[in-house]
C-alpha atoms as a PDB file:
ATOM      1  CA  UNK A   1      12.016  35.299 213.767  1.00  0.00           C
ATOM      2  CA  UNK A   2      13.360  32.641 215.925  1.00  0.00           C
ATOM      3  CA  UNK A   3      16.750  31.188 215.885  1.00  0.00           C
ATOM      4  CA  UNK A   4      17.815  27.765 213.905  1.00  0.00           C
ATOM      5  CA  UNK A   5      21.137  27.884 214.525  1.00  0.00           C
ATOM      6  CA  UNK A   6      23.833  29.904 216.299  1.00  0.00           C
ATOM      7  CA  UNK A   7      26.052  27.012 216.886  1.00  0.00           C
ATOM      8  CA  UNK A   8      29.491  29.398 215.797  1.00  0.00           C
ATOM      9  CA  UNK A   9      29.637  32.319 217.689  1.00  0.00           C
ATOM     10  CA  UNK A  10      29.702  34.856 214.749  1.00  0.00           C
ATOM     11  CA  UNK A  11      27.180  32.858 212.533  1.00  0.00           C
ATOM     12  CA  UNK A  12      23.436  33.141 213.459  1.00  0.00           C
ATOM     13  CA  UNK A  13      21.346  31.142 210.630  1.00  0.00           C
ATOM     14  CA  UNK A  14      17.068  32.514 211.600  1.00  0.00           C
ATOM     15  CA  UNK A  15      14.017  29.925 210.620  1.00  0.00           C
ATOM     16  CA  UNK A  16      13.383  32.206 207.530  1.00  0.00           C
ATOM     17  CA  UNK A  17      17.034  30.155 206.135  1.00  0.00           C
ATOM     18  CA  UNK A  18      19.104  33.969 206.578  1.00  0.00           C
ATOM     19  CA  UNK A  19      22.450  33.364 207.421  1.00  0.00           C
ATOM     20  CA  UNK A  20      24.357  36.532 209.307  1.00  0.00           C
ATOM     21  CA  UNK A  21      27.790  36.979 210.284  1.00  0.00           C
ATOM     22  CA  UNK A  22      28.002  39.283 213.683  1.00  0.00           C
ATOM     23  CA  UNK A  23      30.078  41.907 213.894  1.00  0.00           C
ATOM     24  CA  UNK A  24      33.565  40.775 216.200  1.00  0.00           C
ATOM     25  CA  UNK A  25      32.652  43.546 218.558  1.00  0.00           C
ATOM     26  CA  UNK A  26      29.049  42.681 218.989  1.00  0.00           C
ATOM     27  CA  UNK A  27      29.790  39.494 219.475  1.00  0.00           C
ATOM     28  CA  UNK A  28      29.577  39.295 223.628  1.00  0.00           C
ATOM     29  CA  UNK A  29      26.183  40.462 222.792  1.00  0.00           C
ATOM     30  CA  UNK A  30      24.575  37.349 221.487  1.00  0.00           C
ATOM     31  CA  UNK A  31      25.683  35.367 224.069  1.00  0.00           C
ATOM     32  CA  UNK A  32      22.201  35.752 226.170  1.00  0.00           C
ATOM     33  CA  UNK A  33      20.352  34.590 222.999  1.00  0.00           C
ATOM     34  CA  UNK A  34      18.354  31.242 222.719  1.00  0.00           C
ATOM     35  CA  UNK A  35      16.710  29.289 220.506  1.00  0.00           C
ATOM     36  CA  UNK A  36      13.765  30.868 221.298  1.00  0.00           C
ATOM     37  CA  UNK A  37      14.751  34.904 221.223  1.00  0.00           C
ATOM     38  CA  UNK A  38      12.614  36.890 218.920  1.00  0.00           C
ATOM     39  CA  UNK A  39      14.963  38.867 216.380  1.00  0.00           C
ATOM     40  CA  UNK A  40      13.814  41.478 213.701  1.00  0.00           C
ATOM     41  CA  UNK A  41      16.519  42.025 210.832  1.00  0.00           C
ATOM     42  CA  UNK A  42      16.521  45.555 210.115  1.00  0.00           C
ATOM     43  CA  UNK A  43      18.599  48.117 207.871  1.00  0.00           C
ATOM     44  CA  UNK A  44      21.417  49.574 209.114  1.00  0.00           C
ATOM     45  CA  UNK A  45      22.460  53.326 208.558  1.00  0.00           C
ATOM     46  CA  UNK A  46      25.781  52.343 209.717  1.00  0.00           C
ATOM     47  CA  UNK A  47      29.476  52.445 207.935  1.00  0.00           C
ATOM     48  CA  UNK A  48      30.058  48.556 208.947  1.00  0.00           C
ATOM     49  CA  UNK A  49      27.134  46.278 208.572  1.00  0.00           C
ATOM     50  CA  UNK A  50      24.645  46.172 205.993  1.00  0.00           C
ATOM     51  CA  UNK A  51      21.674  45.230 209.118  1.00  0.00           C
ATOM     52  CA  UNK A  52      21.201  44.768 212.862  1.00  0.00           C
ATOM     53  CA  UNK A  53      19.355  41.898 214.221  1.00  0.00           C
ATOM     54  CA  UNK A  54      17.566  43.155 217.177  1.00  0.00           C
ATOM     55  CA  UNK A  55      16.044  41.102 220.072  1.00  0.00           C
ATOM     56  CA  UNK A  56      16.924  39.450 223.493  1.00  0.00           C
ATOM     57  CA  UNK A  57      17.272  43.625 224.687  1.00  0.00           C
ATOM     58  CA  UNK A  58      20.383  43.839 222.403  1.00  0.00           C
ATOM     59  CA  UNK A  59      21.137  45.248 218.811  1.00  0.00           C
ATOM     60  CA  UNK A  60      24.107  43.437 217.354  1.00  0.00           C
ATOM     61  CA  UNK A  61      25.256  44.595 213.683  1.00  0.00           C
ATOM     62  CA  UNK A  62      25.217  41.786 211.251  1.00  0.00           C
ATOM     63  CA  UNK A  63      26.118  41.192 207.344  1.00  0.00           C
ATOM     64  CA  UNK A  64      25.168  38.397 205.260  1.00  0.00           C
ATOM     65  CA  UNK A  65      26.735  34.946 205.587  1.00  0.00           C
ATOM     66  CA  UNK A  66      29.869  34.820 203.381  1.00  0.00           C
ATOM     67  CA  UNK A  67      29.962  38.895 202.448  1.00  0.00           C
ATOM     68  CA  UNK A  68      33.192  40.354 203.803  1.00  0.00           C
ATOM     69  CA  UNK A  69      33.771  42.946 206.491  1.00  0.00           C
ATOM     70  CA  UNK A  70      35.115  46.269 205.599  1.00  0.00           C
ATOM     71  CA  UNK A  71      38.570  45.816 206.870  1.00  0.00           C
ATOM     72  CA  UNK A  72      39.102  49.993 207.527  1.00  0.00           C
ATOM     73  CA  UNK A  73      35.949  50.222 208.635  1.00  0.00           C
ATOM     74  CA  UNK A  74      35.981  47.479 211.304  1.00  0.00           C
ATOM     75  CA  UNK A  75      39.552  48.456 212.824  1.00  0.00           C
ATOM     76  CA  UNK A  76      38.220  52.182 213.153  1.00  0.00           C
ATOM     77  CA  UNK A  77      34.809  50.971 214.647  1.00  0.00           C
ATOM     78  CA  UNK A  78      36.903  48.361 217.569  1.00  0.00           C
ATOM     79  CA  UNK A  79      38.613  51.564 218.068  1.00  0.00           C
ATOM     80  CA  UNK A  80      36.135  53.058 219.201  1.00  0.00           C
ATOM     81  CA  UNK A  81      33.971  50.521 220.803  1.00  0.00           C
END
């Protein structure tokens, strides 16, 4: 899928209309993408995000537009990151 929008830094909207928020420490990550990167949404077996997009030689961890972050979760993952 191609990118419609990624005007805000941690919202990516795709041309299928999915809107996902990128997780803050991924974030540096996207900054290489263009309109016309090729990202797959996958599943993610991961405490944080819900998927990853994947593309542009990165793998960022997303969540659906206007879900929440796991506040716990996210301190203890910039932690380590």
């Amino acid at each position: 899928m191609k990118i419609r929008s990624h005007s805000e830094s941690h919202l990516v909207e795709l041309d299928d209309g999915s809107r996902w928020q990128v997780f803050p420490g991924d974030l540096d990550l996207t900054l290489a993408w263009k309109p016309e990167t090729d990202l797959t949404v996958a599943m993610a077996d991961d405490e944080v995000a819900s998927h990853t997009l994947v593309g542009g030689g990165v793998k960022v961890r997303v969540i659906p537009a206007g879900e929440s972050w796991p506040v716990r979760e996210v301190k203890d993952a910039l932690k380590q990151d």
